[in-house]
N, C-alpha and C. Protein backbone atom coordinates (compact mmCIF):
# COMPACT_ATOMS: atom_id res chain seq x y z
N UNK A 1 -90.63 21.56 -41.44
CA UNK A 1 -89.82 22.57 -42.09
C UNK A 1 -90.10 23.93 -41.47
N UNK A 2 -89.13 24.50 -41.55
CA UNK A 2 -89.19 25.99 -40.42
C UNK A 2 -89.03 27.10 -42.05
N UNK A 3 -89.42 28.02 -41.48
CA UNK A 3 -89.64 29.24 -42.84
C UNK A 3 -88.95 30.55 -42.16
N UNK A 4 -88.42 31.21 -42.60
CA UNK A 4 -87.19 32.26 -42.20
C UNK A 4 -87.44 33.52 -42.74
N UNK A 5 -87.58 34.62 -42.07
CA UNK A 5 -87.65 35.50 -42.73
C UNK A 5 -87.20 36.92 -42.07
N UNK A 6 -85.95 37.79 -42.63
CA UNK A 6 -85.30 38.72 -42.20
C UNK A 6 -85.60 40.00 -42.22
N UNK A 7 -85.74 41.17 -41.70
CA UNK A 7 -85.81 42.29 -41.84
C UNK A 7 -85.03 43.04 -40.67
N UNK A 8 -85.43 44.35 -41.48
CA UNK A 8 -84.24 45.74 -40.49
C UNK A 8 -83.25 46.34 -41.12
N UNK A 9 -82.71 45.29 -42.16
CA UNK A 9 -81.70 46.30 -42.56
C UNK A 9 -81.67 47.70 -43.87
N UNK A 10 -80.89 48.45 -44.04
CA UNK A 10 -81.16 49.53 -44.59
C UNK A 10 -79.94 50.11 -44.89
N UNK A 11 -80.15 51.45 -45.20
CA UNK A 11 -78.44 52.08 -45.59
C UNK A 11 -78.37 53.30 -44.32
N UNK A 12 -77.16 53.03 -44.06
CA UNK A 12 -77.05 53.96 -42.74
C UNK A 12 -75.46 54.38 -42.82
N UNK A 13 -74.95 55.19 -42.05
CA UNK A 13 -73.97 55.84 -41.76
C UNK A 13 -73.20 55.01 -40.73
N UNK A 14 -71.66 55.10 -40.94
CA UNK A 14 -70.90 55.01 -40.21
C UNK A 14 -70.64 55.59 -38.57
N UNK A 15 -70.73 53.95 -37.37
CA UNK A 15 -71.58 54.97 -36.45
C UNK A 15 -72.94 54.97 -36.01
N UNK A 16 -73.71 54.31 -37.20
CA UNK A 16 -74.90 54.30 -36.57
C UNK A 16 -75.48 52.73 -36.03
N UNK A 17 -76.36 52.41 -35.35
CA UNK A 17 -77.28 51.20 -35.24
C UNK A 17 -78.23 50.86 -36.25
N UNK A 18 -78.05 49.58 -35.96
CA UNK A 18 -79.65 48.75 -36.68
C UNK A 18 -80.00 47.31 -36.30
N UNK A 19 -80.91 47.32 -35.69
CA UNK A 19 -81.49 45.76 -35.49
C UNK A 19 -81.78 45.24 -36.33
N UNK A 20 -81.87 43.75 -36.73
CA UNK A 20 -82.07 43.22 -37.23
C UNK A 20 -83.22 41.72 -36.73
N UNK A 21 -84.47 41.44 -37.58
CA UNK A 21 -85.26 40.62 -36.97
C UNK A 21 -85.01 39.21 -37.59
N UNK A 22 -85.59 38.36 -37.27
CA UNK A 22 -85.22 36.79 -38.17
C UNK A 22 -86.48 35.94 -37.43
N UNK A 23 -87.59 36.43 -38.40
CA UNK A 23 -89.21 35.89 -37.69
C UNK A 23 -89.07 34.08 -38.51
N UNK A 24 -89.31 33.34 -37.40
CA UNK A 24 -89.57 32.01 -37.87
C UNK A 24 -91.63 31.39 -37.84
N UNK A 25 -91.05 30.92 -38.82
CA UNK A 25 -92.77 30.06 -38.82
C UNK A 25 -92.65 28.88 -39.26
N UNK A 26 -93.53 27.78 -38.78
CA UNK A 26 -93.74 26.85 -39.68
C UNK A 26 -93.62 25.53 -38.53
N UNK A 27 -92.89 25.81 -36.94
CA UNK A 27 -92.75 24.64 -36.32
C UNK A 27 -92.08 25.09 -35.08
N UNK A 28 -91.76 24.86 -33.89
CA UNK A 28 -91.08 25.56 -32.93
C UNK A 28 -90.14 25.71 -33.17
N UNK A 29 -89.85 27.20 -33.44
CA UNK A 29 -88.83 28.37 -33.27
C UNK A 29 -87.42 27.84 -31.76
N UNK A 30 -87.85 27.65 -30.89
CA UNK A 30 -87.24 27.63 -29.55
C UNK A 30 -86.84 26.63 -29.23
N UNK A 31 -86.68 25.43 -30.02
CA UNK A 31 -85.95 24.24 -29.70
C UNK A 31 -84.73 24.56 -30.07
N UNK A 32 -84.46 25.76 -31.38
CA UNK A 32 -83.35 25.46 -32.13
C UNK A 32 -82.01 26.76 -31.94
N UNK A 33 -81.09 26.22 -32.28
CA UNK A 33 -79.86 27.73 -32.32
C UNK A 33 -80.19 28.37 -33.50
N UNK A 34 -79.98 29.32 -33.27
CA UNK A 34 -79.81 30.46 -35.01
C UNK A 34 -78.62 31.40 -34.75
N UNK A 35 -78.10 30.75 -36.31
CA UNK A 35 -77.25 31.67 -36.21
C UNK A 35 -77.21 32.60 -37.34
N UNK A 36 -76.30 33.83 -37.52
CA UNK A 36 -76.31 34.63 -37.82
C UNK A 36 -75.16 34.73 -38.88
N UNK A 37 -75.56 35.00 -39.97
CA UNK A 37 -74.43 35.17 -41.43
C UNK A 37 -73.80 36.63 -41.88
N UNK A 38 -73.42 36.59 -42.93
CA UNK A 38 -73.40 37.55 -43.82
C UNK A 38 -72.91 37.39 -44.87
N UNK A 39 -72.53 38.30 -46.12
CA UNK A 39 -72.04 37.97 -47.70
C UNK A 39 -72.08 39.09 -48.46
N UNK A 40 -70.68 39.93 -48.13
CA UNK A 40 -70.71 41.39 -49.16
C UNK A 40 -69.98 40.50 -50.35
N UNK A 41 -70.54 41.56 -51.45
CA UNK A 41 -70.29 41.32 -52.79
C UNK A 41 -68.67 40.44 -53.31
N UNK A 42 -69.13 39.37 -53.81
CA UNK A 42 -67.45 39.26 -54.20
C UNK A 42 -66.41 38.13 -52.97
N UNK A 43 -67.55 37.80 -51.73
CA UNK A 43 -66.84 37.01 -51.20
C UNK A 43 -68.06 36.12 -50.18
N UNK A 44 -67.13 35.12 -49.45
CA UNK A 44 -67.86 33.81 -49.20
C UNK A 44 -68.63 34.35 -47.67
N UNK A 45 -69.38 33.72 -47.76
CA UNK A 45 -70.67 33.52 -46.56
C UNK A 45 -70.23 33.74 -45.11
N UNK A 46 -70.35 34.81 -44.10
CA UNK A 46 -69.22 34.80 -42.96
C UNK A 46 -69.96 34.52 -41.81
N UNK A 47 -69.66 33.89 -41.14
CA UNK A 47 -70.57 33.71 -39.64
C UNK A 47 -70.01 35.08 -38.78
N UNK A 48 -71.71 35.08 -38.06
CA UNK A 48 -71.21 36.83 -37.41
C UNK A 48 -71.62 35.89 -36.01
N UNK A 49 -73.37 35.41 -35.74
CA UNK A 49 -73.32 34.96 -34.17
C UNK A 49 -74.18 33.84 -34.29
N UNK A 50 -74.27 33.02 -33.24
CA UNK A 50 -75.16 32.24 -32.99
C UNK A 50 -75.78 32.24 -31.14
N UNK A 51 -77.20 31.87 -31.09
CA UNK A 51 -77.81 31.89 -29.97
C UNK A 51 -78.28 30.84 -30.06
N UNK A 52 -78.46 30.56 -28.96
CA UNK A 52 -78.84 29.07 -28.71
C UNK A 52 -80.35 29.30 -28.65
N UNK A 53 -81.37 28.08 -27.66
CA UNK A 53 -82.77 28.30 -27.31
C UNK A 53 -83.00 29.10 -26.10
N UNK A 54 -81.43 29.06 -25.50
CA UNK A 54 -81.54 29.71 -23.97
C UNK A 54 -81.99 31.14 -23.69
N UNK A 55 -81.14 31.67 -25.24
CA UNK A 55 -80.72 33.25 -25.39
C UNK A 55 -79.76 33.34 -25.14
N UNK A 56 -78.47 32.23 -24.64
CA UNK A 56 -77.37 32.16 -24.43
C UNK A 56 -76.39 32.59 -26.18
N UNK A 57 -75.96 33.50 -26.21
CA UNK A 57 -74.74 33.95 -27.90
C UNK A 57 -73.90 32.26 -27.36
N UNK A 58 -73.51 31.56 -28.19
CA UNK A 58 -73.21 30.61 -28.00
C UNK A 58 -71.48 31.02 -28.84
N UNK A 59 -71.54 31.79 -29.79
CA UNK A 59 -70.17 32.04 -30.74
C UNK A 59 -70.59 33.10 -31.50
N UNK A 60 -69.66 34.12 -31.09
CA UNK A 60 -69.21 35.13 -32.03
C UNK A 60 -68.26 35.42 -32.98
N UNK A 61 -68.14 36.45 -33.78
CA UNK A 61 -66.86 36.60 -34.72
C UNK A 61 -66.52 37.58 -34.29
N UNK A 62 -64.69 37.29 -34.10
CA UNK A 62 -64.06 38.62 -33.88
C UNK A 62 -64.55 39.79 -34.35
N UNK A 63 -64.70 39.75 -35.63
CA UNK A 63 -64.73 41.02 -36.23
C UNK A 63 -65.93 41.76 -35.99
N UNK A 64 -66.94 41.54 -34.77
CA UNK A 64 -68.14 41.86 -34.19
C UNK A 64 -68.54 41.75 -32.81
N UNK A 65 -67.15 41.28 -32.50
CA UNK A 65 -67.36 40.71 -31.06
C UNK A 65 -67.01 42.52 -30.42
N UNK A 66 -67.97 42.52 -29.39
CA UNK A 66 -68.27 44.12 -29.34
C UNK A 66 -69.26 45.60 -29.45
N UNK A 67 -69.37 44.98 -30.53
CA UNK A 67 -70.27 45.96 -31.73
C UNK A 67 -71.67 45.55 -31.53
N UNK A 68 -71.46 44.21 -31.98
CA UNK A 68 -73.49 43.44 -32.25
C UNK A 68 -73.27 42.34 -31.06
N UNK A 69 -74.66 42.37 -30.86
CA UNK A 69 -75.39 41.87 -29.78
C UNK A 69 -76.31 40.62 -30.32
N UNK A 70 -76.91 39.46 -29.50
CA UNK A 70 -78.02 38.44 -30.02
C UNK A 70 -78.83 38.60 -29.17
N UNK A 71 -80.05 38.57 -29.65
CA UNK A 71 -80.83 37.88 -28.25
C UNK A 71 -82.23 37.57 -29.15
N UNK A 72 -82.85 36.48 -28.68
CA UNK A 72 -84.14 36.03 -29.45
C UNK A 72 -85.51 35.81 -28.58
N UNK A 73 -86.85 35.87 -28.73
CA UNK A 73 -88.09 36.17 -27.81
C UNK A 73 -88.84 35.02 -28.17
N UNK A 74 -88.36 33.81 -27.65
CA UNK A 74 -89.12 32.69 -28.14
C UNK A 74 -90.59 32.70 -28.17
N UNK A 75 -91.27 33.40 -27.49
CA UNK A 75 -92.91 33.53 -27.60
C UNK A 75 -93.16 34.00 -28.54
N UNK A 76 -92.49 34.82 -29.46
CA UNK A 76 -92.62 35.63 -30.45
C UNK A 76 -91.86 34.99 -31.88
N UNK A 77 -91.12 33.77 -31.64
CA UNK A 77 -90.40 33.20 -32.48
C UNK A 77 -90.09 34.23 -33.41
N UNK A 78 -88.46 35.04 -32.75
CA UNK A 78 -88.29 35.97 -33.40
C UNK A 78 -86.87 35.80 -32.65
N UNK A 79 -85.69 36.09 -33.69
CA UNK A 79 -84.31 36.29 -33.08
C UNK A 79 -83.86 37.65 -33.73
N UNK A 80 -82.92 38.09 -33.10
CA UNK A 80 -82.49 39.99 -33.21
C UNK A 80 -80.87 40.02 -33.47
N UNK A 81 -80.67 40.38 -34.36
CA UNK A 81 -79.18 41.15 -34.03
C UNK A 81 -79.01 42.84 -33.99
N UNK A 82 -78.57 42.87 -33.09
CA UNK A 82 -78.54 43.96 -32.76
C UNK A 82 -76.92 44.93 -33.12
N UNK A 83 -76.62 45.81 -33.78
CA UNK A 83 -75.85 46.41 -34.67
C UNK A 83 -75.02 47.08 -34.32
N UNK A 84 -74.25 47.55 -33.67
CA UNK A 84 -73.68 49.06 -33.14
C UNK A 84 -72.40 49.46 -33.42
N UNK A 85 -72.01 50.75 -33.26
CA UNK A 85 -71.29 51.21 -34.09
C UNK A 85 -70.72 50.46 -35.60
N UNK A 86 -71.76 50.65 -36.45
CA UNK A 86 -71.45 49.88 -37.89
C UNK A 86 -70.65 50.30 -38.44
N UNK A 87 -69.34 49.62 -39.19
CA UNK A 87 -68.66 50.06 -40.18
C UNK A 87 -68.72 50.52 -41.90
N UNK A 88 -68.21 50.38 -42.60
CA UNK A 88 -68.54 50.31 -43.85
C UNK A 88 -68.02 48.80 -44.40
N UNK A 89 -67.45 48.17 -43.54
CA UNK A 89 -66.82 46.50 -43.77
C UNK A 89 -68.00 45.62 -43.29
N UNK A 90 -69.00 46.29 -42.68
CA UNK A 90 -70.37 45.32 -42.07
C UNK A 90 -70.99 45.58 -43.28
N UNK A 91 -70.98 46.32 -44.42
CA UNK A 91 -71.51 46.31 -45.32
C UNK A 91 -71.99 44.92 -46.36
N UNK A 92 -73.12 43.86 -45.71
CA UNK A 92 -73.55 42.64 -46.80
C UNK A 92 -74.70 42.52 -47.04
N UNK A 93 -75.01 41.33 -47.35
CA UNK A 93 -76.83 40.75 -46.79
C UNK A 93 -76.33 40.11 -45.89
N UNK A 94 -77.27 40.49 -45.00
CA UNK A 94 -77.60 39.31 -43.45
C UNK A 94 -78.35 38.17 -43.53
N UNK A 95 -78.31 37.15 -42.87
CA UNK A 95 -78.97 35.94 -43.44
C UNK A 95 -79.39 35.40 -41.47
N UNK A 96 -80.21 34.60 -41.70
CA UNK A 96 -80.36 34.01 -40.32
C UNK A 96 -81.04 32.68 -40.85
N UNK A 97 -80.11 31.51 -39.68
CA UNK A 97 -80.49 30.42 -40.34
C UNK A 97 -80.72 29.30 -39.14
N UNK A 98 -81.06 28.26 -39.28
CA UNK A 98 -81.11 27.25 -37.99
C UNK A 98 -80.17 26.65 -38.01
N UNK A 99 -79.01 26.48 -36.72
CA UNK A 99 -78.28 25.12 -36.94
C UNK A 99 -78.53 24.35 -37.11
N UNK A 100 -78.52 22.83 -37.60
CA UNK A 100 -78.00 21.47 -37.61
C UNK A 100 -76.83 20.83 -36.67
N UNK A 101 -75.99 21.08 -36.64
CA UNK A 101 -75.04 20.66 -36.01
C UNK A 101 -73.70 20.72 -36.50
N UNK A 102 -72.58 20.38 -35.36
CA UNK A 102 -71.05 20.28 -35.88
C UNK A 102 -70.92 22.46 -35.67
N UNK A 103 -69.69 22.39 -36.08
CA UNK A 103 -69.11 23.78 -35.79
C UNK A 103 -70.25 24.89 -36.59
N UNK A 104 -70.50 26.04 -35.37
CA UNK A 104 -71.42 27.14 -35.96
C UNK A 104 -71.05 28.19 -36.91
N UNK A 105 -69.67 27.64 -36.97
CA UNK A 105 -68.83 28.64 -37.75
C UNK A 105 -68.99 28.53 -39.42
N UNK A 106 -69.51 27.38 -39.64
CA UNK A 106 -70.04 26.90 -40.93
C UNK A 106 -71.02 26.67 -41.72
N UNK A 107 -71.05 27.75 -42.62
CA UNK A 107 -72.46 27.80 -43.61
C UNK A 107 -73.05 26.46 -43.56
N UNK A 108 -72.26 25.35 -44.36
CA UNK A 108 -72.79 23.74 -44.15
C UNK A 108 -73.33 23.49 -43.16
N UNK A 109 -73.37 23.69 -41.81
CA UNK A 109 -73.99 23.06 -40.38
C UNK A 109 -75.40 24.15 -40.38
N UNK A 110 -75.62 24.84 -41.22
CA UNK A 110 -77.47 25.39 -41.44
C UNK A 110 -78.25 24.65 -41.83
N UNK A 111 -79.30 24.41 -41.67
CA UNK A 111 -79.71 23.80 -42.97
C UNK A 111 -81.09 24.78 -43.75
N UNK A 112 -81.38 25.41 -42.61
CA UNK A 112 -82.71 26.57 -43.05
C UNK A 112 -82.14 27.83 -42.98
N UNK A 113 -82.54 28.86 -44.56
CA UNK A 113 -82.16 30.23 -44.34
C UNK A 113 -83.12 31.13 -44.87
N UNK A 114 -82.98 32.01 -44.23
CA UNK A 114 -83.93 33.01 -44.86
C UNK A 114 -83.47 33.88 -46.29
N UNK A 115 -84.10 34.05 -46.94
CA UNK A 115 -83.72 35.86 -48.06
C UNK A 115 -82.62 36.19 -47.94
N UNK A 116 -82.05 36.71 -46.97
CA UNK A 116 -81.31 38.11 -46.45
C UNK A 116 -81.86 39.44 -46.54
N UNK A 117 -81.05 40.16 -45.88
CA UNK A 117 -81.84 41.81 -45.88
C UNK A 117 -80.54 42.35 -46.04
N UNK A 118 -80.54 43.27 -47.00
CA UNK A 118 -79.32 44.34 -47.05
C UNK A 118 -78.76 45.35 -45.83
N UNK A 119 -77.78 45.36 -45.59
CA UNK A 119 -77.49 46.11 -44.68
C UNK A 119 -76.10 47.00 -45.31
N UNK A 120 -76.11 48.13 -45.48
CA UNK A 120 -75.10 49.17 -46.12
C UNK A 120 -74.59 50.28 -45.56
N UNK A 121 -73.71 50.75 -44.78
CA UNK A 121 -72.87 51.39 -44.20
C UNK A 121 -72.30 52.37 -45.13
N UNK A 122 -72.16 53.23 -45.04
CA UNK A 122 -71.44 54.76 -45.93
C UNK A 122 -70.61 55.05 -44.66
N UNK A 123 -69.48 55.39 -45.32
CA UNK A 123 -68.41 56.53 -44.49
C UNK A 123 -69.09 57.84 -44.55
């Protein structure tokens, strides 16, 4: 069993950056893809990215394709999203989770997630 755990996010301005970390423990980190979620108030679970073991982004979401960046430091069993120009619509909790398999586009194909960390955007 792998153990997940998120940090970085915060309340920031429209415009600004923020990384985001997704520290794994518990079993090798670097065999697996992680991908990358989210979930503002009031609606369903959205896939933002996934990276493979390579560091290869394997699938993005339009609505980020641009903006945020992946990349993960397998020695450090640690994966990053990286934030830029944030909106006030990036406004959720972030989640980072391991694939399983089948399409990355789907909460169901995780099977490990972390907390989340808030991430909040102001105009």
């Amino acid at each position: 069993q792998v153990q997940l755990v998120e940090s970085g996010g915060g309340l920031v301005q429209a415009g600004d950056s923020l990384r985001l970390s997704c520290a794994a423990s518990g079993r090798t980190f670097s065999y697996y893809t992680t991908g990358w979620f989210r979930q503002a108030p009031g609606k369903e679970r959205e896939f933002v990215v996934a990276i493979a073991w390579s560091g290869t982004a394997t699938a993005i979401a339009d609505s980020v394709k641009g903006r945020f960046t992946t990349s993960r430091d397998n020695a450090k069993n640690t994966a990053y999203l990286q934030m830029n120009s944030l909106k006030p619509e990036d406004t959720a909790v972030y989640y980072c989770a391991e694939y399983s398999g089948g399409s990355y586009y789907s909460p169901r194909n995780y099977k490990y997630w972390g907390p989340g960390t808030q991430v909040t955007v102001s105009s």
